[in-house]
Protein backbone atom coordinates (compact mmCIF):
# COMPACT_ATOMS: atom_id res chain seq x y z
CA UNK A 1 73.27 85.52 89.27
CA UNK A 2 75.44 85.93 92.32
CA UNK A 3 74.82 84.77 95.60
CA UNK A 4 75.74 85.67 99.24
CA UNK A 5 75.32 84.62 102.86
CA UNK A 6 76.08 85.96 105.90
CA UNK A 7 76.98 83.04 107.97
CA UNK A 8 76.77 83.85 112.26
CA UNK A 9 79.81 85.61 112.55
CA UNK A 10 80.91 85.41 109.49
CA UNK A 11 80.49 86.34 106.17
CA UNK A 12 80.24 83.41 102.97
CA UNK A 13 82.08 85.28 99.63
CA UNK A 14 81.82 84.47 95.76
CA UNK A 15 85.37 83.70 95.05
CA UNK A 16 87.30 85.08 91.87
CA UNK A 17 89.12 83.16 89.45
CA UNK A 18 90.79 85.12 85.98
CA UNK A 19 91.47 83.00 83.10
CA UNK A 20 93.19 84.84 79.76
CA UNK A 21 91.08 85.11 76.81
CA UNK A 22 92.02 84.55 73.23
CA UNK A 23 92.83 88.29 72.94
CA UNK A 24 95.95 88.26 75.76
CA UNK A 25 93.16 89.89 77.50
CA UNK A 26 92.45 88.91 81.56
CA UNK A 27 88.82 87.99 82.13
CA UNK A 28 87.31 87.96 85.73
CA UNK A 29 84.82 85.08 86.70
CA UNK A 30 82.67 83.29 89.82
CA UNK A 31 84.35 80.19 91.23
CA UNK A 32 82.37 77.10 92.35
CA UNK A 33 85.12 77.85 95.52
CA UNK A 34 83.74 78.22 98.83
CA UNK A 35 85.25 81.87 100.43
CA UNK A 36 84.27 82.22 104.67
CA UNK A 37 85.50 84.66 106.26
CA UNK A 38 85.22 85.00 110.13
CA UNK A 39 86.54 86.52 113.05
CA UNK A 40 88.08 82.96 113.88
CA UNK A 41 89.03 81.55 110.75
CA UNK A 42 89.14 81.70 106.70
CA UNK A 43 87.77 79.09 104.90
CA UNK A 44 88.75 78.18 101.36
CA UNK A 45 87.13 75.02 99.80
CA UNK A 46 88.11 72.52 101.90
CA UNK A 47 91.20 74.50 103.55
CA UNK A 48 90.50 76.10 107.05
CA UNK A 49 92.73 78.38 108.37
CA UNK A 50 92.92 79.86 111.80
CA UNK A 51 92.80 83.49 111.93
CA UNK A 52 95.15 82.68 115.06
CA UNK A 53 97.95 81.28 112.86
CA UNK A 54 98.01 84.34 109.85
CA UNK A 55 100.25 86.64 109.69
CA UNK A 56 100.05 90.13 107.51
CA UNK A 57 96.17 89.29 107.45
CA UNK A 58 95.11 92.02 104.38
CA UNK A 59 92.06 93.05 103.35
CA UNK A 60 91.96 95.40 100.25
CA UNK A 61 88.17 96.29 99.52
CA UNK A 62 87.65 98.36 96.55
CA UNK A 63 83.36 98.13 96.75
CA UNK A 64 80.60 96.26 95.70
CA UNK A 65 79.16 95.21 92.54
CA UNK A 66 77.05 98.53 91.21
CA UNK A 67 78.84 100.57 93.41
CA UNK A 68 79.58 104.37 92.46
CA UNK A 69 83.61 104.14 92.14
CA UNK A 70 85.84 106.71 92.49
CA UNK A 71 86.10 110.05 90.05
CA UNK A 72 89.43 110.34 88.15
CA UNK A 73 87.55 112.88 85.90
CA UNK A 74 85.38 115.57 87.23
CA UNK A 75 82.89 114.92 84.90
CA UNK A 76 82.71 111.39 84.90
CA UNK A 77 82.08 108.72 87.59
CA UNK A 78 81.96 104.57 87.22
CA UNK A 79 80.04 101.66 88.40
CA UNK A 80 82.61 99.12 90.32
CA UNK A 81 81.81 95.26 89.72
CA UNK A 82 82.30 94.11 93.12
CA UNK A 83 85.43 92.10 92.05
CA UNK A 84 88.74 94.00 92.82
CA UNK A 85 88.63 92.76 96.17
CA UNK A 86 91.50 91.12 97.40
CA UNK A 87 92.63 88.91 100.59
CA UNK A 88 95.97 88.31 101.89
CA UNK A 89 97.59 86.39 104.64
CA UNK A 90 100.15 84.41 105.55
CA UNK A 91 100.32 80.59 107.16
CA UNK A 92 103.51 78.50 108.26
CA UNK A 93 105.39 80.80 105.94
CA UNK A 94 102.88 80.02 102.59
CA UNK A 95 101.77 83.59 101.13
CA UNK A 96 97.67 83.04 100.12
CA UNK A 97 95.69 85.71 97.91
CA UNK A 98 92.42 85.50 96.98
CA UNK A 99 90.09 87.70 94.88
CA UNK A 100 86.35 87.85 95.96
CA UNK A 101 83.20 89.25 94.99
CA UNK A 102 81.02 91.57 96.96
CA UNK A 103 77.75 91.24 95.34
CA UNK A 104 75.97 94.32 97.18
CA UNK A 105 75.99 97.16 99.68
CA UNK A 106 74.75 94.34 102.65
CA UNK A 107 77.75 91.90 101.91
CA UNK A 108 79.75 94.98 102.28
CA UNK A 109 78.07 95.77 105.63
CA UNK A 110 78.35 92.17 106.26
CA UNK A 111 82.45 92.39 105.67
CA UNK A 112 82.24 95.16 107.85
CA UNK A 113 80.94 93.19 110.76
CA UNK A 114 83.63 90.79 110.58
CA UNK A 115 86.01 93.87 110.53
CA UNK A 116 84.24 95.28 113.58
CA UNK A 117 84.86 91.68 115.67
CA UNK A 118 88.58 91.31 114.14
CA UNK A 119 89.06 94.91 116.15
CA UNK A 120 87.25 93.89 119.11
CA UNK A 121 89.23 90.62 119.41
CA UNK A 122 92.31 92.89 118.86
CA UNK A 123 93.62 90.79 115.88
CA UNK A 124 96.42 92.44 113.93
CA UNK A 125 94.99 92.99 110.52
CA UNK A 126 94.92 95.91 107.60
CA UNK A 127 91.94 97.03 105.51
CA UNK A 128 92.78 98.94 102.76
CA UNK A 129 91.57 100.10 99.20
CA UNK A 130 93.68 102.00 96.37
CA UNK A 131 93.56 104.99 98.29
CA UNK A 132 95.72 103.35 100.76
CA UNK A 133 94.59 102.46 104.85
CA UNK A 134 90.56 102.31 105.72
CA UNK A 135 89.18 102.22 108.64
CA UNK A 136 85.70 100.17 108.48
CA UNK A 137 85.66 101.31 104.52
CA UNK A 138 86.47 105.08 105.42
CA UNK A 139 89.64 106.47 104.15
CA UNK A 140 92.34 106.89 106.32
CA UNK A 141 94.84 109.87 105.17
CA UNK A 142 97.35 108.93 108.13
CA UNK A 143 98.57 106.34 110.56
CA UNK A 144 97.56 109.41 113.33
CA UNK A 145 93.97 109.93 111.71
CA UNK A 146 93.96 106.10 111.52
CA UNK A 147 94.38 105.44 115.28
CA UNK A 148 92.03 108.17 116.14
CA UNK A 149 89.39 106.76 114.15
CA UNK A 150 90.07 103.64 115.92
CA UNK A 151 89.69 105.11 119.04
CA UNK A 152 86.64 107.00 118.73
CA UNK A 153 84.84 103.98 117.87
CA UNK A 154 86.61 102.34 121.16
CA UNK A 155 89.15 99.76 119.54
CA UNK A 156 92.27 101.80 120.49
């Protein structure tokens, strides 16, 4: 059905593409368009660009496909489908946004990975989900809690 690879380094994701139905209605579905994502660069098809050249690199990461989502009624909890993930960035001035699948709780951990080496290399970057600022996936309820989560796992 869906597949994934974690690539050295780097992580290989499903990419997104929404088409309108008859109805008016949007309808989410798998591209045959490559989506690597790596501490150095993002590829995209045939397009490579150098995490070194982005600006306002984004990451908003909502879950995984099966995933228990968040509870807007006590009594009732969802199952995410892995495709409200979104990245942004910015190269030579061109805005690029990109919707991607995350098929399972590994290609999260995978994502997280990269995350953990964009820190380490001291790129500027965001992670994010509805809720506002993560922090590798964990919600972030201030810019202060923010940096001291940072800094207790030593990228401050």
């Amino acid at each position: 059905m869906f597949a994934l690879l974690g690539l050295g380094g780097g992580i290989a994701l499903l990419l997104i593409g929404r088409r309108r139905t008859n109805g008016g209605m949007l309808h989410h579905e798998v591209t045959d368009t490559d989506l690597v994502v790596s501490s150095e660069r993002i590829v995209v098809g045939d397009q490579v660009y150098p995490i070194s050249e982005m600006q306002d690199l984004d990451f908003w990461v909502e879950g995984y496909y099966g995933m228990t989502g968040p509870s807007f009624r006590p009594t009732r909890r969802h199952r995410l489908d892995g495709m409200e993930n979104k990245l942004h960035f910015k190269v030579n001035g061109e805005r690029h946004l990109y919707q991607f699948l995350l098929e399972d709780l590994l290609s999260m951990q995978q994502l997280g990975q990269v995350f953990r080496q964009l820190y380490a290399n001291q790129t500027a970057f965001a992670e994010r989900n509805r809720g506002g600022q993560t922090f590798l996936f964990q919600q972030a309820r201030s810019k202060k809690e923010l940096e001291m989560m940072k800094k207790e796992e030593g990228y401050a």
